[in-house]
Protein backbone atom coordinates (compact mmCIF):
# COMPACT_ATOMS: atom_id res chain seq x y z
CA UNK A 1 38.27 13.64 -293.40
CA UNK A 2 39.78 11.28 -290.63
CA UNK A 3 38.64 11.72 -286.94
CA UNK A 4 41.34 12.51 -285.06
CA UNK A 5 42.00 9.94 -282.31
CA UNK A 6 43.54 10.80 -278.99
CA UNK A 7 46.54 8.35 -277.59
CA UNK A 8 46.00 6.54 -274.78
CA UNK A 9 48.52 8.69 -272.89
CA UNK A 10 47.22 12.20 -274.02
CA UNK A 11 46.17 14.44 -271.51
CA UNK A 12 42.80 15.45 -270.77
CA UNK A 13 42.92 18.90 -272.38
CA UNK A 14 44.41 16.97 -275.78
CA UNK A 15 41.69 14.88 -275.44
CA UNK A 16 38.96 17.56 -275.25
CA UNK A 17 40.32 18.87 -278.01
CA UNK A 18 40.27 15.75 -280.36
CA UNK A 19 36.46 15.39 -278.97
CA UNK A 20 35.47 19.23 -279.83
CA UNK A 21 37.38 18.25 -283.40
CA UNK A 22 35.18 15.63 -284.22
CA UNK A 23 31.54 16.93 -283.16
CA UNK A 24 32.50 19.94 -284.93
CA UNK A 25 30.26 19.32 -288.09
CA UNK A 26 27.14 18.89 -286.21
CA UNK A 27 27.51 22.64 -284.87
CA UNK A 28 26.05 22.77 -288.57
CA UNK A 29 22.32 23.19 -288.42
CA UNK A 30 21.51 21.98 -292.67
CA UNK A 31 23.34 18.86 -291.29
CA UNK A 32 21.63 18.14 -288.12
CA UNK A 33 18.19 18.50 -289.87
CA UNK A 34 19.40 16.28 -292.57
CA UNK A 35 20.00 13.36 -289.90
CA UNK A 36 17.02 13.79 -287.44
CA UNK A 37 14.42 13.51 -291.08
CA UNK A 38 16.77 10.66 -292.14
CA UNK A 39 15.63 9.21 -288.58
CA UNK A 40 12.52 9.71 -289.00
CA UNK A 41 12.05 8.33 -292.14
CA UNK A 42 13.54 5.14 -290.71
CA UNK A 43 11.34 5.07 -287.71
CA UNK A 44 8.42 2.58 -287.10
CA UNK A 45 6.10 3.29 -284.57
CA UNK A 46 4.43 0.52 -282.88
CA UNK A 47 1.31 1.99 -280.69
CA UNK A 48 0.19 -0.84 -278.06
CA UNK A 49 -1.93 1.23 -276.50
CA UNK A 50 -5.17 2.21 -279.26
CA UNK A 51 -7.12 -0.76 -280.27
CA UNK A 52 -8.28 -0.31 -284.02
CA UNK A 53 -11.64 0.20 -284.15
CA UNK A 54 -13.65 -1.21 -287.78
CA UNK A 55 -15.47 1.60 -288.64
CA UNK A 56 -17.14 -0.01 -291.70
CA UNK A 57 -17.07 -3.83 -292.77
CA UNK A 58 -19.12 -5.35 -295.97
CA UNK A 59 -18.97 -5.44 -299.87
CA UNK A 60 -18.39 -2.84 -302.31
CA UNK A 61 -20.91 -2.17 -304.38
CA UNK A 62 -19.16 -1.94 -307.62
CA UNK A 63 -18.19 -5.78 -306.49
CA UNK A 64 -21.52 -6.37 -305.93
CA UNK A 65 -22.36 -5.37 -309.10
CA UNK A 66 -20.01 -7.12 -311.37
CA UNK A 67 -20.95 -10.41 -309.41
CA UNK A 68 -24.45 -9.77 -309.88
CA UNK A 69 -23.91 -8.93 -313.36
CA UNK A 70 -21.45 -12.59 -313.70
CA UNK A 71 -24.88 -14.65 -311.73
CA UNK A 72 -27.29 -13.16 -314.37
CA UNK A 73 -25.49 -13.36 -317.55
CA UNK A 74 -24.95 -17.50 -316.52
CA UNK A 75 -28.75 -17.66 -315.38
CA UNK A 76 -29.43 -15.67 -318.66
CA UNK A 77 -27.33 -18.62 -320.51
CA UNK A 78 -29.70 -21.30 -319.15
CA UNK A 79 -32.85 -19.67 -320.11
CA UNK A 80 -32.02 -19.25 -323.22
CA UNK A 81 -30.48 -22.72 -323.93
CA UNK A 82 -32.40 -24.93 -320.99
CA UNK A 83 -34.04 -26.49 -324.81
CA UNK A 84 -30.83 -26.96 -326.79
CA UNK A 85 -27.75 -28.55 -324.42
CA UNK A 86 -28.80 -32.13 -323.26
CA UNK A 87 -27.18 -31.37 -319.44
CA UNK A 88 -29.69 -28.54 -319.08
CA UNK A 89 -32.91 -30.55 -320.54
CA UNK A 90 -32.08 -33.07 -318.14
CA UNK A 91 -31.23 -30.78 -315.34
CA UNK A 92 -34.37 -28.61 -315.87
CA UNK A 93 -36.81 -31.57 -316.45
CA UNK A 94 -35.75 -33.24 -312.98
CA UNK A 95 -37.04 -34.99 -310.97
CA UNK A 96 -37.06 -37.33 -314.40
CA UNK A 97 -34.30 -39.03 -313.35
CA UNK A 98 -33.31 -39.15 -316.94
CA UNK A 99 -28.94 -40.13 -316.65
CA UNK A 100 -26.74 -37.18 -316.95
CA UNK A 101 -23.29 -38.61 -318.41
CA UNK A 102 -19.91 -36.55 -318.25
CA UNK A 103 -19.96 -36.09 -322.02
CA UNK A 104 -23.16 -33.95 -321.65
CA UNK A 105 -21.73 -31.84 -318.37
CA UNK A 106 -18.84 -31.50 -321.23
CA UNK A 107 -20.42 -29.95 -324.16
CA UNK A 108 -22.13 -27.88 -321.20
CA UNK A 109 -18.95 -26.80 -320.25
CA UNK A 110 -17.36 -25.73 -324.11
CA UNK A 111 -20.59 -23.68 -324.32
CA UNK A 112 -20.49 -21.77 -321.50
CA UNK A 113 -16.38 -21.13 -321.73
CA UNK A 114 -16.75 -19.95 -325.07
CA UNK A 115 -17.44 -16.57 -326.60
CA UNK A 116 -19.45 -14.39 -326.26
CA UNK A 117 -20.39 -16.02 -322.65
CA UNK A 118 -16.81 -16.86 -321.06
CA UNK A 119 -18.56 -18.00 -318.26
CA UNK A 120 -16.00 -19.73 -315.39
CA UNK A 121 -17.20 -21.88 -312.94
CA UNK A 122 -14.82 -21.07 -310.71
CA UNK A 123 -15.30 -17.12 -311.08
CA UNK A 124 -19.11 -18.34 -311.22
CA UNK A 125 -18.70 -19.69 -307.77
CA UNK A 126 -16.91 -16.85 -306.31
CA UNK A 127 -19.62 -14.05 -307.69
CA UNK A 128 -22.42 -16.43 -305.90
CA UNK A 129 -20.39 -16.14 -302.76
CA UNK A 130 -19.86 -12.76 -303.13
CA UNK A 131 -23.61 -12.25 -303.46
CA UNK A 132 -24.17 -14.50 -300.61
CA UNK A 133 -21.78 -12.85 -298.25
CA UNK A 134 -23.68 -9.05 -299.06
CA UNK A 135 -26.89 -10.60 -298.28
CA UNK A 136 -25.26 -12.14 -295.05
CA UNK A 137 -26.92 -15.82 -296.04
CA UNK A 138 -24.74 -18.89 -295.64
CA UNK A 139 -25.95 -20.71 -298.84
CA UNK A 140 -22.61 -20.87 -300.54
CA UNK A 141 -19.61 -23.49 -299.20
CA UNK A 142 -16.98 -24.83 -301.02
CA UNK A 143 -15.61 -21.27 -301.82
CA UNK A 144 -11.86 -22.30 -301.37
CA UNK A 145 -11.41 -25.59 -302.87
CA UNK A 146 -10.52 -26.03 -306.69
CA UNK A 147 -13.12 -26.39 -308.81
CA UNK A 148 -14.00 -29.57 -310.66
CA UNK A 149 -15.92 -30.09 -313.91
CA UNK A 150 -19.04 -31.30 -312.31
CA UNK A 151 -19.53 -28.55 -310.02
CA UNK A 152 -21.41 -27.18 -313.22
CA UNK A 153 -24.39 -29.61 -311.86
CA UNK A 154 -24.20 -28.06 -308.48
CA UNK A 155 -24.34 -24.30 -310.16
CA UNK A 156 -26.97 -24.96 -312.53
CA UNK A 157 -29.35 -26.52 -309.45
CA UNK A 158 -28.38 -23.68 -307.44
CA UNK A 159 -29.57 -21.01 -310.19
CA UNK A 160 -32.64 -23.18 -311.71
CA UNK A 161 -33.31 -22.38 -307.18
CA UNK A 162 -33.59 -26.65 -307.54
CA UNK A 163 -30.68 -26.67 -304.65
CA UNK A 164 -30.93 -24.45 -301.79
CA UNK A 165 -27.33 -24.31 -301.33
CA UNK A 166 -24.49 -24.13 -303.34
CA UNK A 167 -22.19 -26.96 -302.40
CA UNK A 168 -19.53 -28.98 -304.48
CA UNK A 169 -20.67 -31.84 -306.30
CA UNK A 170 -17.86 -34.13 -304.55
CA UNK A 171 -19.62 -32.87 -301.36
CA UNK A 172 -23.80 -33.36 -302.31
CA UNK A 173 -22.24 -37.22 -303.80
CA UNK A 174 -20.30 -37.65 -300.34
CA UNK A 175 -24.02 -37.07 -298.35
CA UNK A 176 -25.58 -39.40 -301.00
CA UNK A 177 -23.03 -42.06 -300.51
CA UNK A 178 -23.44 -41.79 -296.73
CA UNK A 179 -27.30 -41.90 -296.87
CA UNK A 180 -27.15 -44.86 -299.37
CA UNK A 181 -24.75 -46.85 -296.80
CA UNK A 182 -27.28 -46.14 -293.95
CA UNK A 183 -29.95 -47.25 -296.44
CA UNK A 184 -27.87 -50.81 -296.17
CA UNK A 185 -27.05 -51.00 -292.48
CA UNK A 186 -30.89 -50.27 -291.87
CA UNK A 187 -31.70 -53.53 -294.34
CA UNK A 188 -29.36 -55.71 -292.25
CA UNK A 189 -26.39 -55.31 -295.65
CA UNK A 190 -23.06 -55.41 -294.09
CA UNK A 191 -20.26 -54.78 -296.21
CA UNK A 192 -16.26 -55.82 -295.48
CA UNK A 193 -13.73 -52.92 -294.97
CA UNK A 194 -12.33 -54.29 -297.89
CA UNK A 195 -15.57 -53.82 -299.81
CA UNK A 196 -15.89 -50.23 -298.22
CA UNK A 197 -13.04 -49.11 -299.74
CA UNK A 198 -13.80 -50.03 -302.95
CA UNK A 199 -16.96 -48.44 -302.51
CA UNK A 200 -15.45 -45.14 -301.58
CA UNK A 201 -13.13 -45.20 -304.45
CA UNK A 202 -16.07 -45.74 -306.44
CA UNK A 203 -18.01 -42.62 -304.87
CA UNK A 204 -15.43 -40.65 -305.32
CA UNK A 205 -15.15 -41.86 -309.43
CA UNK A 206 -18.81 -40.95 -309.51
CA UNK A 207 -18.36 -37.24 -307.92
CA UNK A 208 -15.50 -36.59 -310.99
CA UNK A 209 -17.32 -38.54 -313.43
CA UNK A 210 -21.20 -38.68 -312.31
CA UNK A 211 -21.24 -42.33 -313.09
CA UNK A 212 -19.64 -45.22 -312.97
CA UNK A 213 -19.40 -48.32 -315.55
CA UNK A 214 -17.89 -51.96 -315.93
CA UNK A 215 -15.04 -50.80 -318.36
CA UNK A 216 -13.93 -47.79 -315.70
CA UNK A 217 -12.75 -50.74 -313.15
CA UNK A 218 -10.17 -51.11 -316.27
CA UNK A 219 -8.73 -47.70 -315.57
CA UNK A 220 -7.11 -45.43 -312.48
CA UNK A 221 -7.76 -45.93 -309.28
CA UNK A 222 -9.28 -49.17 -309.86
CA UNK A 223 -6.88 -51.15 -311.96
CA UNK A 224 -4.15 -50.86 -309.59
CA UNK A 225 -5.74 -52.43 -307.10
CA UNK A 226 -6.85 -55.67 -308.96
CA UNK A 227 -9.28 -53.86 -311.91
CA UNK A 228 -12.35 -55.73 -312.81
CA UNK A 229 -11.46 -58.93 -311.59
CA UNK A 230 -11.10 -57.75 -307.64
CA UNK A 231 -14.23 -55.77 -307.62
CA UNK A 232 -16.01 -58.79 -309.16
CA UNK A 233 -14.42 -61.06 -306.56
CA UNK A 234 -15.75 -58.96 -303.87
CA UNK A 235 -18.96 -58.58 -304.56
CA UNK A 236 -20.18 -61.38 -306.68
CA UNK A 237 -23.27 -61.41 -308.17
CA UNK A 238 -24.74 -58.46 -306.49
CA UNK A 239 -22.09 -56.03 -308.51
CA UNK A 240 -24.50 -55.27 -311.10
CA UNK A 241 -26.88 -54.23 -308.96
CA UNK A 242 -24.49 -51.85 -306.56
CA UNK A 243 -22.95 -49.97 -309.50
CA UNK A 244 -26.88 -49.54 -310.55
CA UNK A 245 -27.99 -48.23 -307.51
CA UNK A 246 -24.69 -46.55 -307.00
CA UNK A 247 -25.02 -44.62 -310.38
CA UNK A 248 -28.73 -43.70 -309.57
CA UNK A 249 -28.12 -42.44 -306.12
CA UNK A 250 -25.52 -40.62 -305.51
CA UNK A 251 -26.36 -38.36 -308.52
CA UNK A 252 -29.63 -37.64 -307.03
């Protein structure tokens, strides 16, 4: 139905009139309810006034649970193999120093990703957090960034209690690396910025790889800045023994 629309020159009664027409269906009551809920459906209250207040704040304990349950099926896994995967006789038989190579973190790796286990790091990281934060300790860091393969070294130290902190492995080689450089400055070894950088790109191979060798300066990063040849050019005769102490060090 069209409103009816008064002219411009109708006279005031005529224009009552049109304005009683078209307010007429609200006199119905059904129709008037029907728009006020429609309203208040629509509605969004914003109260500025009451502050929340937290009345409770912490960790379920059916979380707590299943992250408990995630930490001792993977400290379960170690017992039971700490004899048969070469990462965890080395890892269990420290301070040996024997060399833990990326192939061993590997085979580490398949076992504890396969069935039955299907053991993640990454959801092995976030169930020791989890724990952590229910305890309200601060032992666990690192809970945001993606996981790499040798965090598995940082989670087996943490659950054989050989770590007392969980950090990332990039992050434990990064304080190596920075106490091995102040192990230099303090024997009167001064190294170019040039050499530094190559350094740090070698730290950084060793955190991803947990060692570094003469063929890797072949490979990415390193052969697109010069390869073998630069890094020999830098440091001379001494390269032997840098990568040595290098290797031993910052896996420590």
């Amino acid at each position: 139905m069209q409103a009816l629309q008064p002219s411009d020159d109708a006279s005031p009664q005529q224009q009552e009139a049109a304005l009683q027409q078209a307010v007429k269906p609200l006199a119905n009551p059904q129709l008037r309810q029907l728009i006020l809920g429609l309203k208040a459906n629509k509605d969004l209250v914003i109260d500025t006034v009451t502050q929340d207040r937290v009345l409770e704040a912490g960790f379920s304990e059916a979380a707590r649970e299943r992250a408990q349950a995630l930490v001792q099926s993977f400290e379960d896994f170690i017992a039971q193999h700490k004899d048969e995967i070469t990462a965890l006789q080395i890892l269990y038989n420290r301070p040996t120093k024997a060399p833990l190579s990326f192939d061993d973190i590997k085979v580490l790796a398949d076992a504890l990703h396969a069935p039955p286990h299907a053991l993640d790091e990454g959801a092995l990281w976030q169930a020791y957090a989890a724990l952590d934060k229910s305890k309200g300790t601060a032992k666990v860091r690192g809970t945001s960034r993606q996981r790499i393969l040798t965090d598995i070294v940082s989670l087996v130290r943490f659950a054989m209690q050989q770590d007392n902190e969980l950090v990332p492995y990039p992050e434990r080689v990064a304080a190596n690396f920075k106490a091995w450089m102040a192990q230099q400055a303090s024997a009167g070894k001064a190294f170019t910025a040039e050499q530094q950088w190559w350094l740090e790109m070698i730290r950084d191979h060793v955190a991803a790889n947990l060692g570094v060798a003469m063929d890797d300066f072949e490979y990415a990063p390193f052969n697109q800045q010069g390869g073998l040849g630069k890094v020999h050019q830098l440091f001379g005769a001494e390269l032997s023994q840098v990568i040595e102490e290098l290797n031993r060090e910052l896996v420590a």
